[in-house]
Protein backbone atom coordinates (compact mmCIF):
# COMPACT_ATOMS: atom_id res chain seq x y z
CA UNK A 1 0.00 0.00 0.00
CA UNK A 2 2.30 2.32 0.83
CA UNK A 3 4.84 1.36 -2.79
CA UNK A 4 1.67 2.08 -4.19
CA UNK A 5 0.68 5.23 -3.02
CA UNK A 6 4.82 6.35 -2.92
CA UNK A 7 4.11 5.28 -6.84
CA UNK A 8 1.06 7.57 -7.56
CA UNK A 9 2.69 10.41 -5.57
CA UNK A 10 5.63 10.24 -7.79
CA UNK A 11 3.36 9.92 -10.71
CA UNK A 12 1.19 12.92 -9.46
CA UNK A 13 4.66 14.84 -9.21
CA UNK A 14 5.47 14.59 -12.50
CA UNK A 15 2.66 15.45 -13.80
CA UNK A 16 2.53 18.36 -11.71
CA UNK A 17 5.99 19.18 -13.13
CA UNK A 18 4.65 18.84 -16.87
CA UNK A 19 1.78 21.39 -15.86
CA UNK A 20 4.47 23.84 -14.28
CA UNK A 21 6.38 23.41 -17.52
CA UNK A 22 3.99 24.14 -19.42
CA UNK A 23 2.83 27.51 -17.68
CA UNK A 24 6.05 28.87 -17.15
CA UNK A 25 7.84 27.96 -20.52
CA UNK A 26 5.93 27.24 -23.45
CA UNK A 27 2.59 29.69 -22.15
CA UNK A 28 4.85 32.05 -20.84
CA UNK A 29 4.18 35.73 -22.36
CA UNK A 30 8.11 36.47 -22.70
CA UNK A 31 10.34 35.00 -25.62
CA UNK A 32 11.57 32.12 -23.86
CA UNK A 33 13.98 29.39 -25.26
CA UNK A 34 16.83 26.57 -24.46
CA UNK A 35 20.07 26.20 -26.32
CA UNK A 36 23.23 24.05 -26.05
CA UNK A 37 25.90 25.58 -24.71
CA UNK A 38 28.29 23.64 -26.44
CA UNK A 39 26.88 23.92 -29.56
CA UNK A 40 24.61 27.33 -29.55
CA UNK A 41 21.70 24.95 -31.03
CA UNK A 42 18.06 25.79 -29.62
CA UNK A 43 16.35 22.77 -28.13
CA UNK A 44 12.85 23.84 -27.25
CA UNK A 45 11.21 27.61 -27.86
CA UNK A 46 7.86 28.85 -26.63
CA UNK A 47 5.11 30.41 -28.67
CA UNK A 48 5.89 33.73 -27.44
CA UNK A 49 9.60 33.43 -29.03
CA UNK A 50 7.94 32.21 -32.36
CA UNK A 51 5.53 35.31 -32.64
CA UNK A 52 8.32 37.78 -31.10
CA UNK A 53 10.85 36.83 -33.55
CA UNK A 54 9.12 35.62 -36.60
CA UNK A 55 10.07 31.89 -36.88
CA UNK A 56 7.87 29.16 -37.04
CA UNK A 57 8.68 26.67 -34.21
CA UNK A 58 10.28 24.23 -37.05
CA UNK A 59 12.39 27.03 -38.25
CA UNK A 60 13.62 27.80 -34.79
CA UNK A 61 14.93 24.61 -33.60
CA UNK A 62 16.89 24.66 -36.69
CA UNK A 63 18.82 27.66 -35.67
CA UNK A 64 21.48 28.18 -33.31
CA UNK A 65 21.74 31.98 -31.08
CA UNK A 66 24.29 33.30 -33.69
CA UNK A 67 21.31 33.33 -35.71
CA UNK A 68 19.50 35.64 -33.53
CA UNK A 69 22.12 37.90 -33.17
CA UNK A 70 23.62 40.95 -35.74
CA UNK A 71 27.08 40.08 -36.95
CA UNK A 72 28.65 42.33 -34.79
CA UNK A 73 27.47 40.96 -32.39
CA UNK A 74 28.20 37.22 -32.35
CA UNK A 75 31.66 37.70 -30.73
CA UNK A 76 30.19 39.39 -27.75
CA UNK A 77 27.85 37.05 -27.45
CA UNK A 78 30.59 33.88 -27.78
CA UNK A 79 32.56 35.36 -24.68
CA UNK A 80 29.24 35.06 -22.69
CA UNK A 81 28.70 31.86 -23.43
CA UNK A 82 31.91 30.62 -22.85
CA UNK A 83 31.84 32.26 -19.34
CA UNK A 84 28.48 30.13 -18.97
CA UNK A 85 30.10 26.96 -19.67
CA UNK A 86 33.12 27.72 -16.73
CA UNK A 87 30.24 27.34 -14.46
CA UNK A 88 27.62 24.48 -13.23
CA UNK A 89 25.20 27.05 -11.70
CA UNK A 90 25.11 30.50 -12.99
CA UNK A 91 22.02 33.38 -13.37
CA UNK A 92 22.87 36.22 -15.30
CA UNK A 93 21.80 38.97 -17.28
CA UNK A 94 22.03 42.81 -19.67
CA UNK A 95 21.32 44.12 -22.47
CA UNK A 96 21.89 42.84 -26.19
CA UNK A 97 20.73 43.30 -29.54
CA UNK A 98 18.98 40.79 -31.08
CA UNK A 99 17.81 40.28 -34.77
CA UNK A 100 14.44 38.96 -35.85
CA UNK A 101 13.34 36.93 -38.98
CA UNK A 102 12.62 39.80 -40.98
CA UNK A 103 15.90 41.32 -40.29
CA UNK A 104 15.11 44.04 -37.64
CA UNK A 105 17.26 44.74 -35.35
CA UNK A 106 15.87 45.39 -31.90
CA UNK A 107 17.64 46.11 -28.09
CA UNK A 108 16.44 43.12 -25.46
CA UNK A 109 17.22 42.14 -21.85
CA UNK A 110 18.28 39.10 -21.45
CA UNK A 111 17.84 36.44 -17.92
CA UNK A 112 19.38 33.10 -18.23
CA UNK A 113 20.05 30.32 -15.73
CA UNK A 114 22.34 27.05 -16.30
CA UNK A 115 19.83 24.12 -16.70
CA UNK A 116 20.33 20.15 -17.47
CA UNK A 117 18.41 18.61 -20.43
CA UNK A 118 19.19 14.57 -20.52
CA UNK A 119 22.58 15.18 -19.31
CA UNK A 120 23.02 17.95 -21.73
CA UNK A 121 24.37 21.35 -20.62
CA UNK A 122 22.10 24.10 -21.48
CA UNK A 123 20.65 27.70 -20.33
CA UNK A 124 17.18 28.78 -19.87
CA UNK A 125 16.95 32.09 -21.98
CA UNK A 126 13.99 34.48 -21.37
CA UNK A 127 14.15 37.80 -23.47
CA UNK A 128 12.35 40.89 -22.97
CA UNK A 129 11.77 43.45 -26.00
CA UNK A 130 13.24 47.24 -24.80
CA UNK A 131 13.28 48.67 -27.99
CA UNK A 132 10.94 51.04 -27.07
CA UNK A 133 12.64 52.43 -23.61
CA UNK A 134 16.12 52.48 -25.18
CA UNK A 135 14.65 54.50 -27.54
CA UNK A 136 12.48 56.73 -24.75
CA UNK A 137 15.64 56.55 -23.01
CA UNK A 138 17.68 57.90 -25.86
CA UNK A 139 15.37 60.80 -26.26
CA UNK A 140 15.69 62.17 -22.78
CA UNK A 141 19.08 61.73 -22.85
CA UNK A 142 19.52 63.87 -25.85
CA UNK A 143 16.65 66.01 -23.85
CA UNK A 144 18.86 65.97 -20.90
CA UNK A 145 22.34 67.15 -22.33
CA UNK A 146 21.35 69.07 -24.87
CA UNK A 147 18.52 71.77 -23.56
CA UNK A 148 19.87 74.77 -22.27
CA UNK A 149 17.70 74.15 -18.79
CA UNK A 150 19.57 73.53 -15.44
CA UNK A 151 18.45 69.67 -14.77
CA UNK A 152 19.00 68.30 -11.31
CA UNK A 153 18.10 65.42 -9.74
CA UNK A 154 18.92 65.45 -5.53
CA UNK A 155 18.61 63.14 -2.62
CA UNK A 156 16.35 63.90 0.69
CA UNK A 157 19.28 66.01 1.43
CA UNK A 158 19.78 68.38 -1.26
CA UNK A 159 22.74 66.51 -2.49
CA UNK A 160 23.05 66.39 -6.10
CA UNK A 161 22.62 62.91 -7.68
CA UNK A 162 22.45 63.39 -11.63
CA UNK A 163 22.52 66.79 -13.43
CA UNK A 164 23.15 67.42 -16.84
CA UNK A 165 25.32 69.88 -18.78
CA UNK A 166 23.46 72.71 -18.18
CA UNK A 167 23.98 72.78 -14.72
CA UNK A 168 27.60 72.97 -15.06
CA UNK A 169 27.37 75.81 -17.82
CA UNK A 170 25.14 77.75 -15.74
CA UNK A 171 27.02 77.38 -12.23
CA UNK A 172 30.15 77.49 -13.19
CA UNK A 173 31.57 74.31 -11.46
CA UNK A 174 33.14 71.26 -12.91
CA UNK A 175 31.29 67.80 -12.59
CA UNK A 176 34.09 67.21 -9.62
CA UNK A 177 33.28 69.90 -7.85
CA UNK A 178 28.70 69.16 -8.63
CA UNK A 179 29.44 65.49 -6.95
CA UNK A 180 30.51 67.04 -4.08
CA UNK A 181 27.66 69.85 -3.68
CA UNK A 182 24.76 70.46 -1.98
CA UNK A 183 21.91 72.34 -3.30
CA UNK A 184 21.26 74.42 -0.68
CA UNK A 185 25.30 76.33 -1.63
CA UNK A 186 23.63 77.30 -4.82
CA UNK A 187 20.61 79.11 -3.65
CA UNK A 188 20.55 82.38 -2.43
CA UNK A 189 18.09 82.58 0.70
CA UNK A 190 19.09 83.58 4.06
CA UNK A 191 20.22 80.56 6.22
CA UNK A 192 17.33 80.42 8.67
CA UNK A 193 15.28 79.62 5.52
CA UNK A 194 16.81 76.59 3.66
CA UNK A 195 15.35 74.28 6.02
CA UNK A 196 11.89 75.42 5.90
CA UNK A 197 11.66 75.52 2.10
CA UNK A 198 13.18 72.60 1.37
CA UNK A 199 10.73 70.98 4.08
CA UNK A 200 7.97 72.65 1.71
CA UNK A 201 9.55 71.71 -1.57
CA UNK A 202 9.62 67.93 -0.16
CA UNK A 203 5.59 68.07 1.04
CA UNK A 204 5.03 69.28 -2.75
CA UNK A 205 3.66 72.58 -1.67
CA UNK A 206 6.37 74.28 -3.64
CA UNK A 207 6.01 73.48 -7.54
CA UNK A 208 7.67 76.25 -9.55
CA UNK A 209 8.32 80.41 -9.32
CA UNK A 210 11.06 82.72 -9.51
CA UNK A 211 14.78 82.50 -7.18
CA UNK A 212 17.85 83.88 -7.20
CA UNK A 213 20.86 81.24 -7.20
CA UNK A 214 24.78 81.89 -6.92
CA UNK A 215 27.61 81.58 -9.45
CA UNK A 216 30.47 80.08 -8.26
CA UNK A 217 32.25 83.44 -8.93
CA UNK A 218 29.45 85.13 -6.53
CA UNK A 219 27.31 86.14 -9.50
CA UNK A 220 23.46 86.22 -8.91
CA UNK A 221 21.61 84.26 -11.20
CA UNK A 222 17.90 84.81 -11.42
CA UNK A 223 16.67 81.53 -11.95
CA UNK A 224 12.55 80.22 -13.43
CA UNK A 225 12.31 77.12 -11.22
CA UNK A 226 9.88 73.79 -11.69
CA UNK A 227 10.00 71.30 -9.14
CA UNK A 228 8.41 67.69 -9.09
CA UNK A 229 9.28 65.64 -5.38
CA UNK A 230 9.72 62.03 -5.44
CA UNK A 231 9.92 61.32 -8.99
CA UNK A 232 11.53 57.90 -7.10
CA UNK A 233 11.33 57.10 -3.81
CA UNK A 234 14.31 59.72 -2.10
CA UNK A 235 14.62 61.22 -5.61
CA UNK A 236 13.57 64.65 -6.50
CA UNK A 237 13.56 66.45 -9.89
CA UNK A 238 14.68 70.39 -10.63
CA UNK A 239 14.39 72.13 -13.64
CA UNK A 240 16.08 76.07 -13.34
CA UNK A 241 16.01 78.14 -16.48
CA UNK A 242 18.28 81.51 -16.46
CA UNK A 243 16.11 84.22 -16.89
CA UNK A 244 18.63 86.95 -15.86
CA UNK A 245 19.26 88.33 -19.27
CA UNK A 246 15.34 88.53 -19.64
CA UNK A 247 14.86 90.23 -15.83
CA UNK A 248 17.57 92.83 -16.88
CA UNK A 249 15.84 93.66 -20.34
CA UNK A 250 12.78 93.68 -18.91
CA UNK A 251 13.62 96.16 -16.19
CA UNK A 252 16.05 98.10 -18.22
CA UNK A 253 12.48 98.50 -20.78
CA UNK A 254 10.39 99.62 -18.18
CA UNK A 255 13.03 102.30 -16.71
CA UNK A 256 13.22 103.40 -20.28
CA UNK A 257 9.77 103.55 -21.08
CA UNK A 258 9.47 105.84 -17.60
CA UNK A 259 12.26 108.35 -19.23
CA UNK A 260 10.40 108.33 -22.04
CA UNK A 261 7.55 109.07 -20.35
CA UNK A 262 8.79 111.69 -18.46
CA UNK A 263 10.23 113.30 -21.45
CA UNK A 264 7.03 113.47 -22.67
CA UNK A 265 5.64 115.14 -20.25
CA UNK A 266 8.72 117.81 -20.12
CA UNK A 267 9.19 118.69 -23.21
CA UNK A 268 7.88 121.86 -24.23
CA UNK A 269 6.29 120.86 -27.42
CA UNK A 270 3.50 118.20 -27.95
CA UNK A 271 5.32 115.05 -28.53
CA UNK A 272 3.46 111.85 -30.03
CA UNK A 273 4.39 108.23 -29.94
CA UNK A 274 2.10 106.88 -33.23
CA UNK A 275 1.95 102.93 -33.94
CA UNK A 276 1.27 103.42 -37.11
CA UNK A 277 0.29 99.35 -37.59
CA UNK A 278 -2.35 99.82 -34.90
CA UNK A 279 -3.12 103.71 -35.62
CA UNK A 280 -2.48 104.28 -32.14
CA UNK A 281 -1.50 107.86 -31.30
CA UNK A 282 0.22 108.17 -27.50
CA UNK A 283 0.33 112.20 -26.52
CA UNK A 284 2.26 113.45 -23.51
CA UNK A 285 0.64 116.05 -21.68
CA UNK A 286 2.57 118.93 -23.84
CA UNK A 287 -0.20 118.76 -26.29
CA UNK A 288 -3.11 120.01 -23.99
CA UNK A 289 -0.81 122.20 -22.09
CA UNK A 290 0.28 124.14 -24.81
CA UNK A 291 -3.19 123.37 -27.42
CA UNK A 292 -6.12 122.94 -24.84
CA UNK A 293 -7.28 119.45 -25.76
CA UNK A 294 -8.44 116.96 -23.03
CA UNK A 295 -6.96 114.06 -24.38
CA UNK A 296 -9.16 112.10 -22.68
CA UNK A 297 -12.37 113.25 -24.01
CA UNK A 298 -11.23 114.07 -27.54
CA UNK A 299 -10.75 110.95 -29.95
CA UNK A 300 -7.13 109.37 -31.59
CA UNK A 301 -7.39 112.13 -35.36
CA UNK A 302 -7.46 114.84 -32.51
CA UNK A 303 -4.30 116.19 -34.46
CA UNK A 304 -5.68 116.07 -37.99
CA UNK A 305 -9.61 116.87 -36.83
CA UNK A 306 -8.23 120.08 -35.97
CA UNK A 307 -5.65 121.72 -38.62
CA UNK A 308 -6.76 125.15 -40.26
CA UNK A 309 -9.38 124.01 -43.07
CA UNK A 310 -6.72 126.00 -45.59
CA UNK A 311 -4.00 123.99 -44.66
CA UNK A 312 -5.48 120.72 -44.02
CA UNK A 313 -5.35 118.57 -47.50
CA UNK A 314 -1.35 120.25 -47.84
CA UNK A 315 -0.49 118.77 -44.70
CA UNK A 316 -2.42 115.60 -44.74
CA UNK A 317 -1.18 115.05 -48.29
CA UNK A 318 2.49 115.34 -46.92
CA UNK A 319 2.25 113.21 -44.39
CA UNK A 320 0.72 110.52 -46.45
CA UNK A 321 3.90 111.06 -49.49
CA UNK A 322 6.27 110.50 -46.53
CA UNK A 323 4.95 107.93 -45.13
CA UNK A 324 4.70 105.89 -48.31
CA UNK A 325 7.85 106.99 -49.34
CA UNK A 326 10.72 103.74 -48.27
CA UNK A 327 13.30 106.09 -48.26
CA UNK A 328 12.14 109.06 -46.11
CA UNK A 329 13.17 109.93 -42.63
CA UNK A 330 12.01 112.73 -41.49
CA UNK A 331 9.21 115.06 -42.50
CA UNK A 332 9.06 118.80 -41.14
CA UNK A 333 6.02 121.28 -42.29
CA UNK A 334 4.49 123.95 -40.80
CA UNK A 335 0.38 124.72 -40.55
CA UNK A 336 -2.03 126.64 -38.73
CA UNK A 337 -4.02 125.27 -36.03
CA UNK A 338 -6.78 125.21 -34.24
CA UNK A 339 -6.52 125.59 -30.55
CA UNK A 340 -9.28 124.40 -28.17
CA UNK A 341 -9.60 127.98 -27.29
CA UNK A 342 -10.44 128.53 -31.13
CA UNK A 343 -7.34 130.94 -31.11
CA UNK A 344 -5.10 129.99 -34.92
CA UNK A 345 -1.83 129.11 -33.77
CA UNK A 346 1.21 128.81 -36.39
CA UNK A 347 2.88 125.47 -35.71
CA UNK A 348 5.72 123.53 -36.47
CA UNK A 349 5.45 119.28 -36.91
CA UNK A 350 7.97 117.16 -37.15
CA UNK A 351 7.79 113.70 -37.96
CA UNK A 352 10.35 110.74 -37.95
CA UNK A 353 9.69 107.03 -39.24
CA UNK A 354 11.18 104.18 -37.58
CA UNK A 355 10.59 101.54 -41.09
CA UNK A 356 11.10 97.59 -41.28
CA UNK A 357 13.51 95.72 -43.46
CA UNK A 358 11.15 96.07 -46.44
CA UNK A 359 10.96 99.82 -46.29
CA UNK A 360 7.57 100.01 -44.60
CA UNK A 361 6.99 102.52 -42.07
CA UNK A 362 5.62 100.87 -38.51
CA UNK A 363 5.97 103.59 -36.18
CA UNK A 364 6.97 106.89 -36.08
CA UNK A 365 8.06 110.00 -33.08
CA UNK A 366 6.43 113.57 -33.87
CA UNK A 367 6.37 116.62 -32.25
CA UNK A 368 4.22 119.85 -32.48
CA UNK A 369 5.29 123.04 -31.25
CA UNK A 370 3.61 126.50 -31.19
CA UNK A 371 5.77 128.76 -33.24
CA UNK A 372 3.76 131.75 -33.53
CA UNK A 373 5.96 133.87 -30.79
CA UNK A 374 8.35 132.91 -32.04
CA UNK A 375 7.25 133.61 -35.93
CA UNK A 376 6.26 136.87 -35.02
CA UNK A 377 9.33 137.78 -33.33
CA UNK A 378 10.98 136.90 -36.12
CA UNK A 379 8.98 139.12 -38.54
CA UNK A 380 9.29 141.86 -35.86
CA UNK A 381 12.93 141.35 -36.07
CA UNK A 382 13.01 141.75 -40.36
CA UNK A 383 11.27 144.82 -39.47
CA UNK A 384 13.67 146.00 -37.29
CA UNK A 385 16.82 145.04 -39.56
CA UNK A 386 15.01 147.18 -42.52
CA UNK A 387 14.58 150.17 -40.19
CA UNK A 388 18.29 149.93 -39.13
CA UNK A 389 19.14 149.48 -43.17
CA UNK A 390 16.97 152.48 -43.52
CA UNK A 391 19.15 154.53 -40.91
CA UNK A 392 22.59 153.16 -41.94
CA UNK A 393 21.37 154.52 -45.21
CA UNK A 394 20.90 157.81 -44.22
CA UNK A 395 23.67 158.07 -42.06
CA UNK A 396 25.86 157.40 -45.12
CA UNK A 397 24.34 159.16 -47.43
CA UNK A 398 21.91 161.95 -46.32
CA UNK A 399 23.84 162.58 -43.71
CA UNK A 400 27.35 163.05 -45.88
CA UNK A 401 25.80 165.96 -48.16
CA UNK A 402 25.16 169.03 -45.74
CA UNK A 403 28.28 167.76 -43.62
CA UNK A 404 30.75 167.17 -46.57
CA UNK A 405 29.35 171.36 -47.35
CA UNK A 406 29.71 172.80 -43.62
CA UNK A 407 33.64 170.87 -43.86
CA UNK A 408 34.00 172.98 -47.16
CA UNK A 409 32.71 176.48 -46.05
CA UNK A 410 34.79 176.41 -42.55
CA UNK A 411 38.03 175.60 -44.94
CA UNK A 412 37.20 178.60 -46.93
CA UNK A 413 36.87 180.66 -43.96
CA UNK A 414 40.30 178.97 -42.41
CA UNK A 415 41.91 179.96 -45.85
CA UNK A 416 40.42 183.61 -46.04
CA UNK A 417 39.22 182.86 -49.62
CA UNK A 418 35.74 183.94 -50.06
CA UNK A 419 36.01 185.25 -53.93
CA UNK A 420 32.74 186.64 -54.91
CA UNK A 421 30.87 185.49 -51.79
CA UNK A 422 31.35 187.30 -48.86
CA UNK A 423 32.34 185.83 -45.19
CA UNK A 424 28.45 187.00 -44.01
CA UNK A 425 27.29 184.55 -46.84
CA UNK A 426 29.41 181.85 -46.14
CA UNK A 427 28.64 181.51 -42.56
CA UNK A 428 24.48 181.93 -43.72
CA UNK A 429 25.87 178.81 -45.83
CA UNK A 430 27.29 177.04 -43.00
CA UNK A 431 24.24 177.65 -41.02
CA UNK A 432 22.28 176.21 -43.57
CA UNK A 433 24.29 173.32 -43.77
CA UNK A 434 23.99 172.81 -39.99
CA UNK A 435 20.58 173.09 -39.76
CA UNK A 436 20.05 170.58 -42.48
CA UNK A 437 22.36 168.14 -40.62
CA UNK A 438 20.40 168.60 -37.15
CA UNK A 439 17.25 167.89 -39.19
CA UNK A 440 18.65 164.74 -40.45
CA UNK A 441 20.12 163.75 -37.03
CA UNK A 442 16.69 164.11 -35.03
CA UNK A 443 14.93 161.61 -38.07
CA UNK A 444 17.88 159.22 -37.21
CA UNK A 445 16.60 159.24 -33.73
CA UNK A 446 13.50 158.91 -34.09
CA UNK A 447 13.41 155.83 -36.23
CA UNK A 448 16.18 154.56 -33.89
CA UNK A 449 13.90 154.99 -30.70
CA UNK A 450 11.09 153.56 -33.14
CA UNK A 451 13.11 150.43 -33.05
CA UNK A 452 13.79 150.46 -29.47
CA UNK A 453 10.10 150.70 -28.96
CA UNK A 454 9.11 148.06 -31.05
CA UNK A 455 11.79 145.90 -30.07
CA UNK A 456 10.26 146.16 -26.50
């Protein structure tokens, strides 16, 4: 009885073993196989294997593993085996390429374990595809190295794991020097607070912003942070991007666009910012200073709305030939205009285009000042000069004819020659002369303090 049962447990075992067999080699989901050892040929392959690789199962137990490998390959492959065969027990494993029926070549993992087969030698081969993640792999590699972002990767305690190029570019340090670092030296936060923001950063309550970092030479860098915790257990991701170049420009703009502003608004003429794409007119406060215009109330043709109706196609008709014009600069024209007061004001606009590659005007500075002071003064001025013409004229020529007489009759009466003319009638003479010169002399002043009176 108890040969018998011993019997039917043995029996029972084996056909337990058959059903194991079965369900872990040939129903297996993995490319599984067996091969010599001494000779490299497969002995049994599983269904898997046959779809994976493109064999039937006839085809495949005619091949040996050279066959599933490239040719370059195959000595790589040789030295494994023959490290196999030094052993009696052995698991190992790593990456190989293999090549399927069809030729592809694809990247695999490889387990194998030293098995016996009827007193044969042989390994137990399972192969797993990674085609796919070497390629994934591959790409953020490439993704790693080559983007201009700071990657790090740190432990629980800010030490530096993995980082790519970046980091060193941007830091300053060599790859020595990054082993050997902690985060918290490249951040720039006062002491007390590294340990409460990294306690943050590690609850995930921290995910991206703006920080400042140091150089190793000192340097501030302003840094665009994104953070992810725990990408693996202990492992946590950091992604900085230098935006210090961008911070400076942006405040260096917005200190220039205050000047500007503020020029604007002191300058003593109406200046005008126009974006001529968007026929968007920007005053400063000159132009209702000096013209009266609310330039809130009134509309963006405030300018053009309001030029003398004598002047206005001229000047409109300008400004459109210089603006069309690719190789104009600058346009200057005078005008009459308008004032809010309804007072005609003589006024002097300026223009200059700021044009793209292609000769197109996008933008353009103006200014408008009030020149009729200053036109007036001007004419006041011509007026003056012909007065002054007027008197130089007189003093060298009206005045020369009764003095170059009176210097004539006092040398006759020096010389005692009077011939027929007696001295009596030579000094009536001189008196005349005289007389005529103070006559002259008073109209010179009085145009003169005409001048001066004018002039004031």
């Amino acid at each position: 009885m108890t040969n018998y049962t011993q019997g039917k447990s043995e029996k029972d075992s084996s056909i337990s073993s058959e059903v194991m067999y079965r369900d872990l080699f040939l129903l297996n989901p993995q490319p599984m196989w067996v091969y010599d050892v001494e000779t490299f040929e497969i002995l049994n392959v599983n269904e898997a294997a046959v779809r994976h690789y493109g064999y039937s199962r006839d085809e495949f137990l005619r091949l040996t593993i050279k066959d599933l490998r490239p040719a370059a390959e195959i000595a790589t492959m040789v030295s494994a085996v023959e490290i196999v065969r030094m052993h009696d027990k052995l698991y190992s494993s790593g990456g190989y390429k293999h090549q399927k029926k069809n030729g592809e070549i694809v990247d695999v993992n490889i387990q194998s374990n030293i098995i016996y087969i009827d007193g044969r030698k042989a390994e137990l081969v399972l192969s797993t595809d990674i085609t796919e993640k070497c390629k994934t792999d591959e790409k953020f590699k490439a993704i790693f190295e080559h983007t201009q972002d700071a990657i790090m990767i740190c432990d629980d305690d800010g030490n530096c794991l993995d980082y790519n190029t970046a980091v060193v570019d941007m830091f300053g340090y060599s790859r020595k020097e990054l082993d050997k670092i902690s985060l918290f030296k490249l951040l720039k936060v006062r002491a007390g607070d590294l340990h409460a923001i990294w306690t943050r950063f590690l609850k995930g309550k921290v995910r991206n912003g703006k920080m400042h970092l140091i150089h190793k030479d000192g340097s501030v860098i302003i840094g665009s942070f994104n953070v992810k915790p725990n990408i693996l257990p202990g492992m946590h991701l950091c992604v900085v991007t230098d935006i210090t170049e961008k911070v400076l420009k942006s405040k260096a703009l917005i200190l220039g666009n205050e000047r500007y502003k503020l020029i604007l608004n002191a300058a003593n003429e109406a200046i005008y910012d126009w974006d001529i794409e968007r026929d968007k007119v920007e005053w400063g406060t000159g132009f209702k200073d000096i013209f009266g215009y609310d330039l809130a109330v009134y509309n963006n043709h405030i300018w053009s709305d309001n030029i003398y109706y004598e002047d206005k196609e001229r000047v409109i008709r300008e400004i459109s030939a210089a603006l069309n014009d690719p190789g104009r600069e600058m346009l200057v024209t005078e005008c009459r205009y308008v004032k809010f007061d309804q007072k005609v004001a003589l006024v002097e606009h300026r223009i200059i285009f700021l044009r793209n590659v292609n000769g197109k005007a996008i933008r353009a500075v103006g200014s408008v000042r009030d020149i009729t002071d200053y036109k007036q003064s001007l004419h006041r001025i011509q007026l003056q000069n012909e007065q002054l013409r007027e008197i130089a004229w007189i003093q060298s020529h009206v005045v020369r004819a009764p003095l170059t007489r009176m210097m004539g009759l006092v040398e006759l009466l020096k010389l005692g020659e009077y011939g027929d003319l007696g001295k009596e009638e030579i000094l009536n003479l001189v008196q005349q002369s005289a007389a005529e010169l103070d006559s002259v002399i008073k109209e010179i002043v009085n145009k003169a303090d005409k001048v001066q009176t004018e002039d004031d």
